[in-house]
Structure formats: C-alpha cells, structure tokens
N, C-alpha and C. Protein backbone atom coordinates (compact mmCIF):
# COMPACT_ATOMS: atom_id res chain seq x y z
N UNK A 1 123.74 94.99 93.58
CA UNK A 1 122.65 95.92 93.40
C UNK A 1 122.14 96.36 94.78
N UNK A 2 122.06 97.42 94.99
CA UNK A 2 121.56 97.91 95.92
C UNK A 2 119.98 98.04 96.76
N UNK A 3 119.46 97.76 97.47
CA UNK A 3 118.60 97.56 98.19
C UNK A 3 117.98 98.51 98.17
N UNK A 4 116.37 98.44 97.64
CA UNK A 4 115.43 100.05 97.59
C UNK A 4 115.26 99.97 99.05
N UNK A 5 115.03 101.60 100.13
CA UNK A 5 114.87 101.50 101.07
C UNK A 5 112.92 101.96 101.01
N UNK A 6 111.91 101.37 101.41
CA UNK A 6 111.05 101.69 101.36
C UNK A 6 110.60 103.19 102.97
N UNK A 7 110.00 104.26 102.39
CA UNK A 7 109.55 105.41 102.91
C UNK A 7 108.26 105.17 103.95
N UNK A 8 108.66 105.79 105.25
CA UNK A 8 107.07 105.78 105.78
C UNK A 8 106.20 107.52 105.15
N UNK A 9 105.26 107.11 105.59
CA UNK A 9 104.41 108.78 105.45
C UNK A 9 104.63 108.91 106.84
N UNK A 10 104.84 110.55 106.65
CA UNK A 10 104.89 111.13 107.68
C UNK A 10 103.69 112.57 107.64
N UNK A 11 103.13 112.35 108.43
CA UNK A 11 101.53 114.13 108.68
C UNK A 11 102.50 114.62 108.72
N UNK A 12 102.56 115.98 107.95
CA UNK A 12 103.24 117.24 108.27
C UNK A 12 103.18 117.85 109.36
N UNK A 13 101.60 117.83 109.49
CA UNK A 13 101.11 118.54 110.29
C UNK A 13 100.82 118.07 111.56
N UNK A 14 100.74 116.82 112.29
CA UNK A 14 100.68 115.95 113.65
C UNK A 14 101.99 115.12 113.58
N UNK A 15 102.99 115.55 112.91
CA UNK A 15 104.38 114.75 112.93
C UNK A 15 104.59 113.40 113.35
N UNK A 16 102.93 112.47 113.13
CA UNK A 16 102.74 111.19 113.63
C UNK A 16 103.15 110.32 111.97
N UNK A 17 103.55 109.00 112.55
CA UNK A 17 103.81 108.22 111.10
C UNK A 17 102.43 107.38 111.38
N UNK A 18 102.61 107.14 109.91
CA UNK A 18 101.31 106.04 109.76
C UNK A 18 102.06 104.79 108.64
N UNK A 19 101.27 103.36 109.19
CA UNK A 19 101.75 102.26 108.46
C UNK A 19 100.84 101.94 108.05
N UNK A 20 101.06 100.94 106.82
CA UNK A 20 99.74 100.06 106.05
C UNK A 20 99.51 99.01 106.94
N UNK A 21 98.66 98.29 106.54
CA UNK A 21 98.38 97.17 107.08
C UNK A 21 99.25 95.81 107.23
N UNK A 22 100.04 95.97 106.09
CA UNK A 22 101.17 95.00 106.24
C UNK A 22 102.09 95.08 107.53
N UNK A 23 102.16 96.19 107.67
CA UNK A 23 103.58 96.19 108.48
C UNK A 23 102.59 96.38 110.05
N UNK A 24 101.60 97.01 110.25
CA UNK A 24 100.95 96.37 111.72
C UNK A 24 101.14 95.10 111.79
N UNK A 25 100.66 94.19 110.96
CA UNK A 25 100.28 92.86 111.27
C UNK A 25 101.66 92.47 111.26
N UNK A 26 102.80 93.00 110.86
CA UNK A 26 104.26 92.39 111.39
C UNK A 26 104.67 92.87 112.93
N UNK A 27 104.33 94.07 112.95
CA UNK A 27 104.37 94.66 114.38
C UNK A 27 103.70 93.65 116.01
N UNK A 28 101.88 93.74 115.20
CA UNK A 28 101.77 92.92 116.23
C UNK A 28 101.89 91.38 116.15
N UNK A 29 102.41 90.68 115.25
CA UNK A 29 102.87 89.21 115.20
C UNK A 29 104.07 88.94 115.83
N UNK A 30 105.04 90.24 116.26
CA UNK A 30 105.76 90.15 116.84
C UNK A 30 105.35 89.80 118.52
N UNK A 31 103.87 90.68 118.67
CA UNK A 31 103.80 90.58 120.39
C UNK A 31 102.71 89.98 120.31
N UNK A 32 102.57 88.57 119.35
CA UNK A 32 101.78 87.38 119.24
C UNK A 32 100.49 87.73 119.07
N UNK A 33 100.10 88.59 118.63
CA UNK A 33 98.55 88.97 118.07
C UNK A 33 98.44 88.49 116.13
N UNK A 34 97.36 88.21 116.62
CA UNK A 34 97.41 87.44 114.61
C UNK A 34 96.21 88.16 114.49
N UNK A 35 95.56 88.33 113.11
CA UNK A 35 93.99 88.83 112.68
C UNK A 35 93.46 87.85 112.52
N UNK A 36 92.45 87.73 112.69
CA UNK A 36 91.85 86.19 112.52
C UNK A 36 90.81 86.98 110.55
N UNK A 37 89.96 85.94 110.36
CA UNK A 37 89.88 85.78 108.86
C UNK A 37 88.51 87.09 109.32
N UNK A 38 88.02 87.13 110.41
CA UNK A 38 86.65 88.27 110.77
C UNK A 38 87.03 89.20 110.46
N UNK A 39 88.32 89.41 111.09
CA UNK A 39 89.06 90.72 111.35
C UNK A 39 89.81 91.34 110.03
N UNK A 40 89.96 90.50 109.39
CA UNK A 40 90.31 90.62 107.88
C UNK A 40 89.28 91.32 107.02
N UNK A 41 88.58 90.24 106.72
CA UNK A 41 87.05 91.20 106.56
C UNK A 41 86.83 92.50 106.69
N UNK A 42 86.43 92.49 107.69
CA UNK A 42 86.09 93.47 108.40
C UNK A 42 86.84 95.27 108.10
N UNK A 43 88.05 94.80 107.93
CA UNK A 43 89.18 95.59 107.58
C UNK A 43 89.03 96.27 106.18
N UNK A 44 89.18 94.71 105.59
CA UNK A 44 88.38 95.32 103.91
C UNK A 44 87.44 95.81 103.26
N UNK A 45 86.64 95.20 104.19
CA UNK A 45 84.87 95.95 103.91
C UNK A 45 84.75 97.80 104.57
N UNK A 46 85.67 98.16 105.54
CA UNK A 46 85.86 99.41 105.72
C UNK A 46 86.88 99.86 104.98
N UNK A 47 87.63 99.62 103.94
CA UNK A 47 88.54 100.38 103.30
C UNK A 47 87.92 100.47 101.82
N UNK A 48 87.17 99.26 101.80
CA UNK A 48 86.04 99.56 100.41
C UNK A 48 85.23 100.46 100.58
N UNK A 49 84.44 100.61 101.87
CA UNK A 49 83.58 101.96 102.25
C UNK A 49 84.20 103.23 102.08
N UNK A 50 85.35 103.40 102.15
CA UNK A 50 86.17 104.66 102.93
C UNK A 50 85.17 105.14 104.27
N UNK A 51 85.75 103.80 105.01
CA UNK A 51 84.75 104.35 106.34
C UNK A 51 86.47 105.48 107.08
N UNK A 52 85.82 106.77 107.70
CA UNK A 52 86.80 107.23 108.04
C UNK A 52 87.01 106.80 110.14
N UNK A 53 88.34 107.21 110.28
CA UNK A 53 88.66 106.10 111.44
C UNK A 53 88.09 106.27 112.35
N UNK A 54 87.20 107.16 112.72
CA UNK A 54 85.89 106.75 113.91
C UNK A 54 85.38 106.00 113.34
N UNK A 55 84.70 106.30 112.17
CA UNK A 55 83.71 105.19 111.77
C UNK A 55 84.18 103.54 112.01
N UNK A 56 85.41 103.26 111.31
CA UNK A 56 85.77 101.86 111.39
C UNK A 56 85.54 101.89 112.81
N UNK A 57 86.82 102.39 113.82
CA UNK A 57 86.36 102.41 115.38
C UNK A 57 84.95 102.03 115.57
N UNK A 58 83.72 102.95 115.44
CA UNK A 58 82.63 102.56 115.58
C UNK A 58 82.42 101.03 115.37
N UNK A 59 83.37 100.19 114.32
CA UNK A 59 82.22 99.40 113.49
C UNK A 59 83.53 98.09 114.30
N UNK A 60 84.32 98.47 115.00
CA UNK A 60 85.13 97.73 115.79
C UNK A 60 84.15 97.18 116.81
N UNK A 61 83.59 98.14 117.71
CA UNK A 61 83.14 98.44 118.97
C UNK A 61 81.88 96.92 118.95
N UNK A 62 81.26 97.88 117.64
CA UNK A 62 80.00 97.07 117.75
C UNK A 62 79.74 95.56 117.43
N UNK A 63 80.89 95.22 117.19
CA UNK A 63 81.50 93.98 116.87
C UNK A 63 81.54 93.18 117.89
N UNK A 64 82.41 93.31 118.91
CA UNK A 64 82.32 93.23 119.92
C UNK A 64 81.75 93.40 121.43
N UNK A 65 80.76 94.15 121.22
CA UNK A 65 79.67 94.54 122.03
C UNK A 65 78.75 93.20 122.42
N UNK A 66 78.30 93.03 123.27
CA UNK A 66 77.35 92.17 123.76
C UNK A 66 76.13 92.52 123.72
N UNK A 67 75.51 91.69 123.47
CA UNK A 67 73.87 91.46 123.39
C UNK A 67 73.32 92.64 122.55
C-alpha cells in the first residue's frame, strides 16, 4: 500500500509556505530547542483567541520583558 504524501500550504500570493505546529517543533528539536509546558500554553491560549500574528508576537514579547 502506498504511502499518503502529506501537502504543505502554500500563499499564492507571498509564495511563502507555512507549517503547523507539529512540524516546527520537529524542525526546531532538530537544532535542540524544545517548548517548554509555558510556551505550550501560551500557544494555545492564542489560537483559542484567534490572536492574529502581531498580536501573538505582541503577547511573546511581553512575556519576556522585564520588570
């Protein structure tokens, strides 16, 4: 039986690909970056919002921001 090949999306229009979240976190586990359980969170609670990607950005920043 033959092997389904799974499709990326591709913008028509910025001819950039985009991946889910699965396959980053294989990407960067390759160059030893892991998500920790915050960062998980964090991830989910902006995809439950439909925060759009400044916003998450924004909500990265302030995360990490001091004082």
């Amino acid at each position: 039986m033959a092997k389904q090949k799974k499709t990326i999306a591709k913008n028509a229009k910025t001819g950039r690909f985009v991946i889910g979240s699965a396959g980053f976190g294989k990407i960067s586990a390759v160059e030893g970056i892991r998500m920790t359980a915050a960062m998980k969170k964090r991830a989910g609670d902006a995809r439950a919002k439909g925060l759009t990607a400044e916003e998450y950005r924004r909500t990265i920043i302030r995360s990490y921001r001091k004082g």
